[in-house]
N, C-alpha and C. Protein backbone atom coordinates (compact mmCIF):
# COMPACT_ATOMS: atom_id res chain seq x y z
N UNK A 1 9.86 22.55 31.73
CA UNK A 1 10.30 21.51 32.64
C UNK A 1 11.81 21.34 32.53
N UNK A 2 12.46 21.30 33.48
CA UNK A 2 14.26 21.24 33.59
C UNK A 2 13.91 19.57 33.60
N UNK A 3 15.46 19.65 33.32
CA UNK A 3 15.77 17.89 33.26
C UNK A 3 16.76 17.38 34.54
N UNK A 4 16.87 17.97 35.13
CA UNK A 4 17.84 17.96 36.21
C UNK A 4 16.30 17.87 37.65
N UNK A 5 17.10 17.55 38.49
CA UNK A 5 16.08 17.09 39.97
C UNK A 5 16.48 18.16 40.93
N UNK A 6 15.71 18.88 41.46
CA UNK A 6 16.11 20.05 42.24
C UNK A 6 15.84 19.77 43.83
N UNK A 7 16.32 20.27 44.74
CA UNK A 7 16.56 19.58 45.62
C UNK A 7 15.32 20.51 46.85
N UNK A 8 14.64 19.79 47.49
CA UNK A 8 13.07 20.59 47.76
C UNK A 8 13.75 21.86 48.74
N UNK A 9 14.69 21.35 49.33
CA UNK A 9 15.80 22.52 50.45
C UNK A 9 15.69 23.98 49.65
N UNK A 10 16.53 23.71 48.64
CA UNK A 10 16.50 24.79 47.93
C UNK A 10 15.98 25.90 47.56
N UNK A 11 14.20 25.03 47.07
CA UNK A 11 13.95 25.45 46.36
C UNK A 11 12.56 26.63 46.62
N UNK A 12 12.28 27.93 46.61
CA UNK A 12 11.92 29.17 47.11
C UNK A 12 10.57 28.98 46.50
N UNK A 13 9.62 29.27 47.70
CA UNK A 13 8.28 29.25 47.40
C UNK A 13 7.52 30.61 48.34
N UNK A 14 6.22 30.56 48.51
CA UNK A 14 5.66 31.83 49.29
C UNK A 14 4.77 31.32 49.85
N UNK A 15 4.33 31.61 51.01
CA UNK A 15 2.75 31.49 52.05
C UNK A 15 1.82 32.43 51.78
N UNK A 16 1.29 32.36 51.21
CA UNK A 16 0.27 33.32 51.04
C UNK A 16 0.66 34.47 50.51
N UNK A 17 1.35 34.34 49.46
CA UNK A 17 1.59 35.65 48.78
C UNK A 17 2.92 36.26 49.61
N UNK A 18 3.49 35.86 50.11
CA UNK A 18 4.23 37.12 51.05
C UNK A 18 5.68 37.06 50.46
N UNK A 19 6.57 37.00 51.49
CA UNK A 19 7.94 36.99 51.05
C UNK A 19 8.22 35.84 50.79
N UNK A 20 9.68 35.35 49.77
CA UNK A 20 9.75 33.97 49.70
C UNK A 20 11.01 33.54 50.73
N UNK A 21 10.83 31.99 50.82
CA UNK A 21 11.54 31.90 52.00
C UNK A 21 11.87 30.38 50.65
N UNK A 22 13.30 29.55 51.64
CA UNK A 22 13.28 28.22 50.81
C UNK A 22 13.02 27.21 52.27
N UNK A 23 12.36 26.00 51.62
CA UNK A 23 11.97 25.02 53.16
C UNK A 23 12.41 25.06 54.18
N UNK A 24 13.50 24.71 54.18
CA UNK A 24 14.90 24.73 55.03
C UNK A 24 14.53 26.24 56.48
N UNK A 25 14.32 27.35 55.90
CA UNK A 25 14.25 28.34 56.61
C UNK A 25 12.94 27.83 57.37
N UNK A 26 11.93 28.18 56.69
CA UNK A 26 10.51 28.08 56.85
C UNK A 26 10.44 26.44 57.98
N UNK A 27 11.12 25.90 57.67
CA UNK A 27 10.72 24.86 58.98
C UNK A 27 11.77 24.79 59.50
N UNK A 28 12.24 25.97 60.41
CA UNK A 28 13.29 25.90 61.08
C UNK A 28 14.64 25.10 61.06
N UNK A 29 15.40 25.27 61.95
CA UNK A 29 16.86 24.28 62.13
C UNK A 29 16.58 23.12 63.16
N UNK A 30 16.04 22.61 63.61
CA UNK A 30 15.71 21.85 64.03
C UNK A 30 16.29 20.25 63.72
N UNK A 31 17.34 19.98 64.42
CA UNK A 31 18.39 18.87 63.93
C UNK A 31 18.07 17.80 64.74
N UNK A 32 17.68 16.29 64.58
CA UNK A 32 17.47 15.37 65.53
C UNK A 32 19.42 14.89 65.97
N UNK A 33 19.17 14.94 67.38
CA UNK A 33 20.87 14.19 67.46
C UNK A 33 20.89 13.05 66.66
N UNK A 34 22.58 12.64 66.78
CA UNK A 34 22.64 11.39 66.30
C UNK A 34 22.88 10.47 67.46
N UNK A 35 23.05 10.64 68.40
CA UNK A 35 22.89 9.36 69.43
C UNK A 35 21.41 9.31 70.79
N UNK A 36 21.44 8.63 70.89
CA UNK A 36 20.02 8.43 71.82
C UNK A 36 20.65 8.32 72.93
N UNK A 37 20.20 9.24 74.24
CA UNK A 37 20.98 9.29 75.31
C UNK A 37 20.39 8.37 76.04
N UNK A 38 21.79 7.99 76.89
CA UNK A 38 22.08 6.82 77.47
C UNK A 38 22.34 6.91 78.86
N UNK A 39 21.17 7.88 79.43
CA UNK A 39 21.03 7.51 81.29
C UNK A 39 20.15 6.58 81.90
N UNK A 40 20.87 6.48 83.13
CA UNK A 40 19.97 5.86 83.81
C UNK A 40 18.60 6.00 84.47
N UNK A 41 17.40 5.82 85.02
CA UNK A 41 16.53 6.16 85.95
C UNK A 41 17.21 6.82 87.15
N UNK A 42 18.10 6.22 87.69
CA UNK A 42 19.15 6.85 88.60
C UNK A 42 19.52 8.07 88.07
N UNK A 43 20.21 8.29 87.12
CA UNK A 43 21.06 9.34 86.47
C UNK A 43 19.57 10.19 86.22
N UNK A 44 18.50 9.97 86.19
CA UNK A 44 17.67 11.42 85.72
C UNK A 44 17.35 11.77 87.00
N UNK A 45 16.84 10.96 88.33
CA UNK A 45 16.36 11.12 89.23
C UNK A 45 17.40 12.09 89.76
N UNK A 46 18.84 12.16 89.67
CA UNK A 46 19.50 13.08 90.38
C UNK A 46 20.20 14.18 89.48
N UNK A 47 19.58 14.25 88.00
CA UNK A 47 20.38 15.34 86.78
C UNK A 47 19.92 16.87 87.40
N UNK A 48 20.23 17.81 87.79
CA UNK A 48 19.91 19.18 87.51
C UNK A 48 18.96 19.51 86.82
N UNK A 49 18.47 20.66 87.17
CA UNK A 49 16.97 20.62 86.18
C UNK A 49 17.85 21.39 84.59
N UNK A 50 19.21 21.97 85.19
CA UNK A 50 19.54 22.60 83.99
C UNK A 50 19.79 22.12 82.83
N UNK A 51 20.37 20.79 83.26
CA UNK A 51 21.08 19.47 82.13
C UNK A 51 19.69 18.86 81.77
N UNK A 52 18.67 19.33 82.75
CA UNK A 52 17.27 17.93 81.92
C UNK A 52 16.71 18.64 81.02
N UNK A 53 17.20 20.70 81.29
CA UNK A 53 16.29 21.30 79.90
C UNK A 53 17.33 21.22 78.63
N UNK A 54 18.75 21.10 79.01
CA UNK A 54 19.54 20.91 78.18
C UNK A 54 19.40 19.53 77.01
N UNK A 55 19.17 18.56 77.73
CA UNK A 55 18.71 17.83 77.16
C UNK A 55 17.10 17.60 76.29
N UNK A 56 16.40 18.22 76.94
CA UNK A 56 14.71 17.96 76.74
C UNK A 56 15.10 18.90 75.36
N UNK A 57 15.88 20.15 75.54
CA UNK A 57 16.03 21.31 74.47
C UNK A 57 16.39 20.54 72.71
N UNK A 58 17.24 19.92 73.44
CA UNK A 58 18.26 18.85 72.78
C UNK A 58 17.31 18.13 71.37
N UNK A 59 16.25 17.75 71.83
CA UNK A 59 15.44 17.08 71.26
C UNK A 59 14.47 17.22 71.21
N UNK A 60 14.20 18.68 71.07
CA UNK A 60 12.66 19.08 70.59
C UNK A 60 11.98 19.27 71.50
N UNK A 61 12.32 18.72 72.54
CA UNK A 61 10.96 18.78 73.64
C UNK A 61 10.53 19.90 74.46
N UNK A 62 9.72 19.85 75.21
CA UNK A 62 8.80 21.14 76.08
C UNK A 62 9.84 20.91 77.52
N UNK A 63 9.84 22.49 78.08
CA UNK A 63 11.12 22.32 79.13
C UNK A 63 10.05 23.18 80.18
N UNK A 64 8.87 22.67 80.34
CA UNK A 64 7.48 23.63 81.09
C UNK A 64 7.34 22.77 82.18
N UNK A 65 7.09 23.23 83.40
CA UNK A 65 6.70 22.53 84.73
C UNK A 65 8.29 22.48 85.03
N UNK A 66 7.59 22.18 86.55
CA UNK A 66 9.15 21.99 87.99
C UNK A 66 9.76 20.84 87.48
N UNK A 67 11.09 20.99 88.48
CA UNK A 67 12.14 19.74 87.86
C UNK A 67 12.03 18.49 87.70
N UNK A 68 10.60 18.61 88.93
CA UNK A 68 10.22 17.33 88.81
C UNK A 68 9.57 16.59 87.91
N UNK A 69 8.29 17.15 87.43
CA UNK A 69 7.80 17.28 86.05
C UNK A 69 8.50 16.97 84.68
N UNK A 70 10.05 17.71 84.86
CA UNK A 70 10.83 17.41 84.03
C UNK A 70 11.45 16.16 83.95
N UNK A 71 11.74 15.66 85.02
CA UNK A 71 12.18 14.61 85.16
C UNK A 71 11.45 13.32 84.68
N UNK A 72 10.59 13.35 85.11
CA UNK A 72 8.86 12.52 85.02
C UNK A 72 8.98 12.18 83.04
N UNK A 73 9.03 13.34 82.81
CA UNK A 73 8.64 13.70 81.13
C UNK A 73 9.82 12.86 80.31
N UNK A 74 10.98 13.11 80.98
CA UNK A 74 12.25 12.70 80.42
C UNK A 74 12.75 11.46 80.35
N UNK A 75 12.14 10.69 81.91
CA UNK A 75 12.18 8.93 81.98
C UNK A 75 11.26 8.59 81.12
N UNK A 76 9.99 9.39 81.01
CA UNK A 76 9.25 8.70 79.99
C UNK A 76 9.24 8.48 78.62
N UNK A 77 10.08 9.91 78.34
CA UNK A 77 10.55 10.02 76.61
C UNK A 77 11.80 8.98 76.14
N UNK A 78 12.24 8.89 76.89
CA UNK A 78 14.03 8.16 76.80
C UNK A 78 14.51 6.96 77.52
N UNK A 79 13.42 6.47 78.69
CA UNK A 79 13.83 5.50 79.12
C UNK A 79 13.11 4.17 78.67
N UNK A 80 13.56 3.02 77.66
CA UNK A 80 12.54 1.59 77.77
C UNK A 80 12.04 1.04 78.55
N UNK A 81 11.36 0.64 78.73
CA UNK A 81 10.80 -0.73 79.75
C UNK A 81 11.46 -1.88 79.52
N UNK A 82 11.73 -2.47 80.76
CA UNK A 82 12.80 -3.59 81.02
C UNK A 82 12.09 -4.87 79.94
């Protein structure tokens, strides 16, 4: 047993026997932003579908179905109720 605290990122384990990988790899890069975007219902109803996968991308989300779909998905993920 070390006396020191190791940091779980670090530290190299295996799936089933195979190659070792450390957490970090093994569950991807996957970074939450640091600000919560701040459009309007207006502002999604008229965003590009390119900026709504840019965004949906942004934050993990599924960028599947028409723009409209996208749109739909995106007021619902990001916008509160009044």
């Amino acid at each position: 047993m070390s006396g020191g605290m190791e940091s779980m990122s670090s530290r190299p384990y295996s799936e089933n026997g195979g190659e070792q990988h450390t957490r970090r790899e093994w569950c991807g890069h996957f970074q939450m932003p640091l600000h919560y975007p701040r459009y309007t219902q207006a502002d999604y109803e008229t965003m590009p579908e390119w900026k709504l996968d840019c965004l949906l991308r942004e934050y993990g989300l599924p960028t599947i179905g028409d723009v409209d779909h996208k749109r739909k998905f995106a007021m619902g993920s990001f916008l509160w109720p009044q």
